[in-house]
C-alpha atoms as a PDB file:
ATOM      1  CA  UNK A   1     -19.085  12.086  -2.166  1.00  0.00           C
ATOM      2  CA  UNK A   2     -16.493  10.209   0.097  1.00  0.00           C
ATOM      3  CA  UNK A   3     -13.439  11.118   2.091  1.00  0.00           C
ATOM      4  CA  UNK A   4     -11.462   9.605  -0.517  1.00  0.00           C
ATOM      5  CA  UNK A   5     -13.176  11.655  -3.491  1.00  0.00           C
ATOM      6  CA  UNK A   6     -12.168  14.894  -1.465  1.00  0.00           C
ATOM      7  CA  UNK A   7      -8.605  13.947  -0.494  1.00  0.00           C
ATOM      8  CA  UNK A   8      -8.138  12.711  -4.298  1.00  0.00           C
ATOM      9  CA  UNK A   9      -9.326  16.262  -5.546  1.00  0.00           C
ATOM     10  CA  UNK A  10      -7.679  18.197  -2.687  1.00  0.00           C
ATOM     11  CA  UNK A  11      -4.363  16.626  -3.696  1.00  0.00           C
ATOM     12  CA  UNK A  12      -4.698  18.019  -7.206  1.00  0.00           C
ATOM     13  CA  UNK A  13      -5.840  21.535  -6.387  1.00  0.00           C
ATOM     14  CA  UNK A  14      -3.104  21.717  -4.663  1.00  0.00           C
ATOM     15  CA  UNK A  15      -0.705  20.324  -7.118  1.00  0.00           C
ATOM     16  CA  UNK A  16      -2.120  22.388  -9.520  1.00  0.00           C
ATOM     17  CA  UNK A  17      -3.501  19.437 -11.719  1.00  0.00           C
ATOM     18  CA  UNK A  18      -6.886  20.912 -12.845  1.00  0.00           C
ATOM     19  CA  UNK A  19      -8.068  22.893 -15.448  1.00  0.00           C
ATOM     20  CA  UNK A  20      -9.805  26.330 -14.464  1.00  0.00           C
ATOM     21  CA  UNK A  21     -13.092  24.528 -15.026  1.00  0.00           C
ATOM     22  CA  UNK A  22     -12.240  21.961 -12.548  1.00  0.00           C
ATOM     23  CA  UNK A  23     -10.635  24.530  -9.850  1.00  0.00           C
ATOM     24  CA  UNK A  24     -13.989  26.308  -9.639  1.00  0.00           C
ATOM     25  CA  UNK A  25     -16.302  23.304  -9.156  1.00  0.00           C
ATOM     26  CA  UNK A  26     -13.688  22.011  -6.327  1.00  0.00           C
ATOM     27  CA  UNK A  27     -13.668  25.814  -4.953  1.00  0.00           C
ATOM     28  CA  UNK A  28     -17.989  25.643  -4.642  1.00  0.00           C
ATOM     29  CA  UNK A  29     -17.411  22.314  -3.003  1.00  0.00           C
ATOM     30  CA  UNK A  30     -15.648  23.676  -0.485  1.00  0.00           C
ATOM     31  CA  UNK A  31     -18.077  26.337   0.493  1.00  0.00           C
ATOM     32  CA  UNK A  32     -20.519  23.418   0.518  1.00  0.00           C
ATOM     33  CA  UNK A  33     -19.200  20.409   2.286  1.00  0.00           C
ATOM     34  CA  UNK A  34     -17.028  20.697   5.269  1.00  0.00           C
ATOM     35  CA  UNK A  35     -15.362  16.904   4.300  1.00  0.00           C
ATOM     36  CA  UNK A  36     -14.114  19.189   1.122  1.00  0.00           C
ATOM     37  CA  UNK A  37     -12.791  22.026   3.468  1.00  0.00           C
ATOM     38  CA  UNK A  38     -11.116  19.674   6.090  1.00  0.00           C
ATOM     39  CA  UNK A  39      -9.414  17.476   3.325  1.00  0.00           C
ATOM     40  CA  UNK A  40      -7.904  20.299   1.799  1.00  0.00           C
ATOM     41  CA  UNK A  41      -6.826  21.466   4.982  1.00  0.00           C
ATOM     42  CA  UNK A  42      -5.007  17.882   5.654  1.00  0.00           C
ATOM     43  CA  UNK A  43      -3.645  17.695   3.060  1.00  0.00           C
ATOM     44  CA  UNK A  44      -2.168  20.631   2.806  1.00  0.00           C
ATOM     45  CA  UNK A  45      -0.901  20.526   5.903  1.00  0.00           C
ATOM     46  CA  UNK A  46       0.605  17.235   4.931  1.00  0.00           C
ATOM     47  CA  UNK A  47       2.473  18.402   1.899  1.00  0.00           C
ATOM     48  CA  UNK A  48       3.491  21.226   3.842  1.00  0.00           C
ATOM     49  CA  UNK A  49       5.359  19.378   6.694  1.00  0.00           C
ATOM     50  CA  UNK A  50       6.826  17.114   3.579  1.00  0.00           C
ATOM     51  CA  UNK A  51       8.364  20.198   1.871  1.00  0.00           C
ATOM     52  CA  UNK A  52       9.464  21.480   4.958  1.00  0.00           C
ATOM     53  CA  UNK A  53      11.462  18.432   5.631  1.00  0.00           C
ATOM     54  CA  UNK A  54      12.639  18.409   1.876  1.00  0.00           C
ATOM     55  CA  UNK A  55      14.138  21.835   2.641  1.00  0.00           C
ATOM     56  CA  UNK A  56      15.521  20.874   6.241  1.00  0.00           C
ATOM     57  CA  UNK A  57      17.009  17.421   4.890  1.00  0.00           C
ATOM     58  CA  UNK A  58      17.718  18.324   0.963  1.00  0.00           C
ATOM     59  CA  UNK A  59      19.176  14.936   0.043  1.00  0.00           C
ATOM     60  CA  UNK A  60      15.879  13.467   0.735  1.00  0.00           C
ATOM     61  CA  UNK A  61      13.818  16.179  -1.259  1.00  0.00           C
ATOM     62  CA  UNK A  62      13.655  13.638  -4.124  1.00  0.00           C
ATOM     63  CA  UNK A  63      12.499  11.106  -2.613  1.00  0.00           C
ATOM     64  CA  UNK A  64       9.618  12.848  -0.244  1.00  0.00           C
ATOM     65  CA  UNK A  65       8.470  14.399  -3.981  1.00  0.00           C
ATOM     66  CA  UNK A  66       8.285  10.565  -5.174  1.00  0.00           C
ATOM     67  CA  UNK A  67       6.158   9.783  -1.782  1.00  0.00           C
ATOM     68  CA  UNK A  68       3.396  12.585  -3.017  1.00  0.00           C
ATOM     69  CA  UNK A  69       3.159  11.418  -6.410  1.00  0.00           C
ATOM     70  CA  UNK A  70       3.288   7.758  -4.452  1.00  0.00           C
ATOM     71  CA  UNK A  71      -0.083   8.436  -2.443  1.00  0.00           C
ATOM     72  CA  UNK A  72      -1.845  10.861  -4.911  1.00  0.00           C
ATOM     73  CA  UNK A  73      -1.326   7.915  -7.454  1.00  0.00           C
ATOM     74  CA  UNK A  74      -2.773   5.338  -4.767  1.00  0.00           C
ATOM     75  CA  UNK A  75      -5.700   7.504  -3.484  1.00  0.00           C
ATOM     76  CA  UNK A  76      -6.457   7.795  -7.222  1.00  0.00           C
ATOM     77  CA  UNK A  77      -6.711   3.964  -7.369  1.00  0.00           C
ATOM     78  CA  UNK A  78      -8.354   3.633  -4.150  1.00  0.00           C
ATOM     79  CA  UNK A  79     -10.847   6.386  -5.615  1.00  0.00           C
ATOM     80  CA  UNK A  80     -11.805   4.511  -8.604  1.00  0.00           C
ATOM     81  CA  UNK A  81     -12.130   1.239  -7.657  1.00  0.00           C
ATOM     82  CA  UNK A  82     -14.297   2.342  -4.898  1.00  0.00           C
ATOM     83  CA  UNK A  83     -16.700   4.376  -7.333  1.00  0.00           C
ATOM     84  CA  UNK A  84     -16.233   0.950  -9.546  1.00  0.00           C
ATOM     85  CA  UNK A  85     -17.363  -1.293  -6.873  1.00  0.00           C
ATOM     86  CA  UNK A  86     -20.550   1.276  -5.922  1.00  0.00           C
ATOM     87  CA  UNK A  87     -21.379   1.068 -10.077  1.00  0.00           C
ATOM     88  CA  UNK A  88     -21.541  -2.831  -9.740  1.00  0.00           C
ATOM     89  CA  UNK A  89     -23.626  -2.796  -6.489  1.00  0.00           C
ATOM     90  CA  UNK A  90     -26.053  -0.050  -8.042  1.00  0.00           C
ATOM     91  CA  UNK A  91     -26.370  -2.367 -11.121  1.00  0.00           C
ATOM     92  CA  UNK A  92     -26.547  -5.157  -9.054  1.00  0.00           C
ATOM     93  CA  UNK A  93     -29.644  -3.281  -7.391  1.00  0.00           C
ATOM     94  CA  UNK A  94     -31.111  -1.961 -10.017  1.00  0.00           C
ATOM     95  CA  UNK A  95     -31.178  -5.297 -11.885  1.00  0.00           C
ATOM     96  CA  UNK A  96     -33.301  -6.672  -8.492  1.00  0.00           C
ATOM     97  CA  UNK A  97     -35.633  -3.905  -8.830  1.00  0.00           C
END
């Protein structure tokens, strides 16, 4: 599992975009890899300094929620062409083998 895979998941626990199914698995992640724990950590920290600044600076609330849904859409991208790219290399290999 990458970086990316744990920011992309991170980013929906804590938008609340899983199902209860998915919430657990991502909660025994985190008592198993550390990458899990510190991306959630980052990212939370992240959306909180966002929301913070929504409150401070209202006019631009709007626009900073736009931003999250802006880089959880990209790291989602990101995320699967990446796991793409490793399918076509693993074919790749296992078609030499």
């Amino acid at each position: 599992m990458t970086k990316d895979f744990f920011d992309t998941e991170a980013l929906r626990y804590l938008l609340g975009e899983m199902n209860s199914s998915q919430r657990s698995t991502f909660e025994e992640q985190l008592t198993c890899y550390p990458a899990a724990r510190i991306a959630l950590e980052e990212c939370a920290d992240v959306m909180s300094m966002l929301r913070r600044q929504a409150v401070d600076l209202p006019f631009f609330g709007g626009a900073v929620e736009n931003e999250i849904a802006r880089l959880l859409q990209t790291t989602r991208t990101d995320a699967k062409r990446q796991l793409q790219q490793y399918a076509h290399q693993l074919r790749g290999f296992i078609t030499l083998s």
